[in-house]
N, C-alpha and C. Protein backbone atom coordinates (compact mmCIF):
# COMPACT_ATOMS: atom_id res chain seq x y z
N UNK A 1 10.91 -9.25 11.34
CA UNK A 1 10.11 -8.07 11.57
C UNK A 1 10.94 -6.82 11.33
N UNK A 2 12.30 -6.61 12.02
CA UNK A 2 13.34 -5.69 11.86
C UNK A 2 13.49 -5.42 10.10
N UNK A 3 13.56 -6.52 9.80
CA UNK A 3 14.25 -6.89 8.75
C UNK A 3 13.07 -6.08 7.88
N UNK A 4 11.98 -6.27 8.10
CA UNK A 4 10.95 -5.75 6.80
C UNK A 4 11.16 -4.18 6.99
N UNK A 5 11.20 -3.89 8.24
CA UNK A 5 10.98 -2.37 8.74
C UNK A 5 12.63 -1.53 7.83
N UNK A 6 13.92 -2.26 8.11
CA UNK A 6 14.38 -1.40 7.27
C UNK A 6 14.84 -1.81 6.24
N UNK A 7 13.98 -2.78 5.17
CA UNK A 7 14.29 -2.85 3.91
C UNK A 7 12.81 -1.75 3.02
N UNK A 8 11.83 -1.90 3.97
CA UNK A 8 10.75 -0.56 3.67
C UNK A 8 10.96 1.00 3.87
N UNK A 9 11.99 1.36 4.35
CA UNK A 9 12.44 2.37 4.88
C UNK A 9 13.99 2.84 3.98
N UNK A 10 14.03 1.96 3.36
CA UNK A 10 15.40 2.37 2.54
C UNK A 10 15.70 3.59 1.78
N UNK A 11 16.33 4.64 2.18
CA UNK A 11 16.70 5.46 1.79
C UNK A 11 16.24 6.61 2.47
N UNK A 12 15.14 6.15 3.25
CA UNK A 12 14.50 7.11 4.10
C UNK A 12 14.26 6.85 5.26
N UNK A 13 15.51 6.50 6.25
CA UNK A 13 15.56 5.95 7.42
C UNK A 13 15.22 6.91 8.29
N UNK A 14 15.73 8.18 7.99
CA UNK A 14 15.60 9.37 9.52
C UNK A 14 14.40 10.32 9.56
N UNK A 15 13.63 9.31 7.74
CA UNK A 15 12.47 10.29 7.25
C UNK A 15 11.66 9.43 6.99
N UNK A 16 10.50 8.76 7.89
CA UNK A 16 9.92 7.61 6.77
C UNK A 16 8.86 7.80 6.62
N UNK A 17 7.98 9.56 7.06
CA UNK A 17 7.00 10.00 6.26
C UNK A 17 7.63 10.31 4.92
N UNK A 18 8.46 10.02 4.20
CA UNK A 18 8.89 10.62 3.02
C UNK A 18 8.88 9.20 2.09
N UNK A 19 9.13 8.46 2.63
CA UNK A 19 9.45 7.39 1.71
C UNK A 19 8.15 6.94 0.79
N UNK A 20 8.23 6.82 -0.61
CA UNK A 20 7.73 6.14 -1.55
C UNK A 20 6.51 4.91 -1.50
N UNK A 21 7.19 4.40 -0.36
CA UNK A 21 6.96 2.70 -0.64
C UNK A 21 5.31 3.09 0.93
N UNK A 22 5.90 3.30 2.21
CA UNK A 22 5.36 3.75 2.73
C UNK A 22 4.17 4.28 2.74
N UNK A 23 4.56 5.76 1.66
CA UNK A 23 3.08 6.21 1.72
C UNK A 23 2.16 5.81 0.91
N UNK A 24 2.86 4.62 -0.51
CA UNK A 24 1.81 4.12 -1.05
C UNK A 24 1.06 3.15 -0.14
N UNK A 25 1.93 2.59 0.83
CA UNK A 25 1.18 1.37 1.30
C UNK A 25 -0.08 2.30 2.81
N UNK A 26 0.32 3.35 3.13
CA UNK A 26 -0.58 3.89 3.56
C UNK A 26 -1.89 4.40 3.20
N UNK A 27 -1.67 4.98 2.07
CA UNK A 27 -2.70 5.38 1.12
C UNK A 27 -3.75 4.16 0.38
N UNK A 28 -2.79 3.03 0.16
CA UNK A 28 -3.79 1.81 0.07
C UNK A 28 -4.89 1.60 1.19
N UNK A 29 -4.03 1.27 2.54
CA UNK A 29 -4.82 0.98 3.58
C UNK A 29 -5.89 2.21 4.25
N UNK A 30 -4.99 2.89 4.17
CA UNK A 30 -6.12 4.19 4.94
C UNK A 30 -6.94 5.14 4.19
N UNK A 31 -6.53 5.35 2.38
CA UNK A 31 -7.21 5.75 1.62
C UNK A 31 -7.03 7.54 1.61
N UNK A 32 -5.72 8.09 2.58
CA UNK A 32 -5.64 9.62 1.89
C UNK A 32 -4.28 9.21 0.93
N UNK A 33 -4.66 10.36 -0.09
CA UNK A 33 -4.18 10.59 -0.99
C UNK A 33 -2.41 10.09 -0.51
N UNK A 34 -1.11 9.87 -1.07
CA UNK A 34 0.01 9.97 -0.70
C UNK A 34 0.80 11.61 -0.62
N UNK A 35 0.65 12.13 -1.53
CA UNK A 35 0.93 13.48 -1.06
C UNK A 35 0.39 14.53 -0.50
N UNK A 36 -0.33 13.83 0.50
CA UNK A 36 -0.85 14.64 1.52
C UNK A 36 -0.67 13.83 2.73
N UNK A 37 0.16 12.85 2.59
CA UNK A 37 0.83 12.61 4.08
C UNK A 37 1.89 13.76 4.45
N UNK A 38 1.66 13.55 5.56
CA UNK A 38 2.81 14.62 6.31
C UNK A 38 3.31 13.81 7.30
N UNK A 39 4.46 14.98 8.05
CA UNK A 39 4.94 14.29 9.29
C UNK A 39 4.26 13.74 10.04
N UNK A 40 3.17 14.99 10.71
CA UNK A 40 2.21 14.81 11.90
C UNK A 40 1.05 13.19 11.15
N UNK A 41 0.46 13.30 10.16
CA UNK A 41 -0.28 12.87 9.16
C UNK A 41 -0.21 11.31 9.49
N UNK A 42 1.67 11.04 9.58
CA UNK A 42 2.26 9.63 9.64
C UNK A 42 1.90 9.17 10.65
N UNK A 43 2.79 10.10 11.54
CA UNK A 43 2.92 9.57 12.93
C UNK A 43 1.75 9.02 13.71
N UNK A 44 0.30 10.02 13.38
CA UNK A 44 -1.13 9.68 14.03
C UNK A 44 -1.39 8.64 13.22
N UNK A 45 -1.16 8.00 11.96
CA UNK A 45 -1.43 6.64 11.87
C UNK A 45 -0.93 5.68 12.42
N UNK A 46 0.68 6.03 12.12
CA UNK A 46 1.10 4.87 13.42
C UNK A 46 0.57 4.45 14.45
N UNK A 47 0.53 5.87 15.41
CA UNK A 47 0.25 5.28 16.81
C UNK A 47 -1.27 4.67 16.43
N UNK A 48 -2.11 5.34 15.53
CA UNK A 48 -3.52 5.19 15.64
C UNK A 48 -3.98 3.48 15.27
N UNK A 49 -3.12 3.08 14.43
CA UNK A 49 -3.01 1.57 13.79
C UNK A 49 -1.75 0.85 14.17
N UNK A 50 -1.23 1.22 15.16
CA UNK A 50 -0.25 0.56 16.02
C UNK A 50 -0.52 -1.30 16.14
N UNK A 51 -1.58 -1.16 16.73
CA UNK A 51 -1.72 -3.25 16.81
C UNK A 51 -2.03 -3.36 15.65
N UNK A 52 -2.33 -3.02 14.60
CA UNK A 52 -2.46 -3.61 13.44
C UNK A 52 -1.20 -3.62 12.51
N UNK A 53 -0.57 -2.85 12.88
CA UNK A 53 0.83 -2.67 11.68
C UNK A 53 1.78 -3.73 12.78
N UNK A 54 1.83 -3.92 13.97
CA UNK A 54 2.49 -5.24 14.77
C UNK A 54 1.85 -6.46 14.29
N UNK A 55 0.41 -6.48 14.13
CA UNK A 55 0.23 -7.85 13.38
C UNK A 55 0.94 -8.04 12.23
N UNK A 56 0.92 -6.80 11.22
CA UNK A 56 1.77 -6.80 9.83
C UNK A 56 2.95 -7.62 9.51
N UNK A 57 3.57 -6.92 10.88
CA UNK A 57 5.35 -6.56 10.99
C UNK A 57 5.20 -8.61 11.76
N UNK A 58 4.78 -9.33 12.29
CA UNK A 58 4.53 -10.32 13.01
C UNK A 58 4.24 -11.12 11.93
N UNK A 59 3.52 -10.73 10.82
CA UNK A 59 3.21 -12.00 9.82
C UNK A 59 4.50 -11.72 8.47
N UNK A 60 5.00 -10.63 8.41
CA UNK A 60 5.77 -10.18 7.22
C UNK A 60 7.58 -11.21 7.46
N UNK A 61 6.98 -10.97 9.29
CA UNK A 61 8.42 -11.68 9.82
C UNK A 61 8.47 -13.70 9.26
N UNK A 62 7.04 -13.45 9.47
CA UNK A 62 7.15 -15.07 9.53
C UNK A 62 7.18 -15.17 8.04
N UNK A 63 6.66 -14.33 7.04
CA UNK A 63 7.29 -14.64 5.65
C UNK A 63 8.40 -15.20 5.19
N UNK A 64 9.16 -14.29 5.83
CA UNK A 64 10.51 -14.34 5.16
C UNK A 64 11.08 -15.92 5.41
């Protein structure tokens, strides 16, 4: 689970509304545009899809 979180976050560890990979995979799921994520933008998805990105992070683990 760790493991997915910072190989998705690479390069943009202290920033991971910024990262690439991120906001495409946000913009897939939630459908705004990627450059119109923002800080605030991120963060209210997180918390807002919180048990669902733990199911993610819970099945991505058992991938590996």
């Amino acid at each position: 689970m760790l493991r997915f979180l910072w190989r998705a976050t690479r390069g943009y560890r202290l920033r991971p509304w910024r990262s690439p990979y991120l906001r495409w995979r946000i913009e897939t799921y939630w459908g705004t545009p990627a450059e119109e994520i923002s800080f605030g933008g991120f963060w209210r998805f997180m918390w807002r899809e919180r048990r669902e990105l733990m199911r993610f992070l819970e099945w991505a683990g058992r991938m590996r």
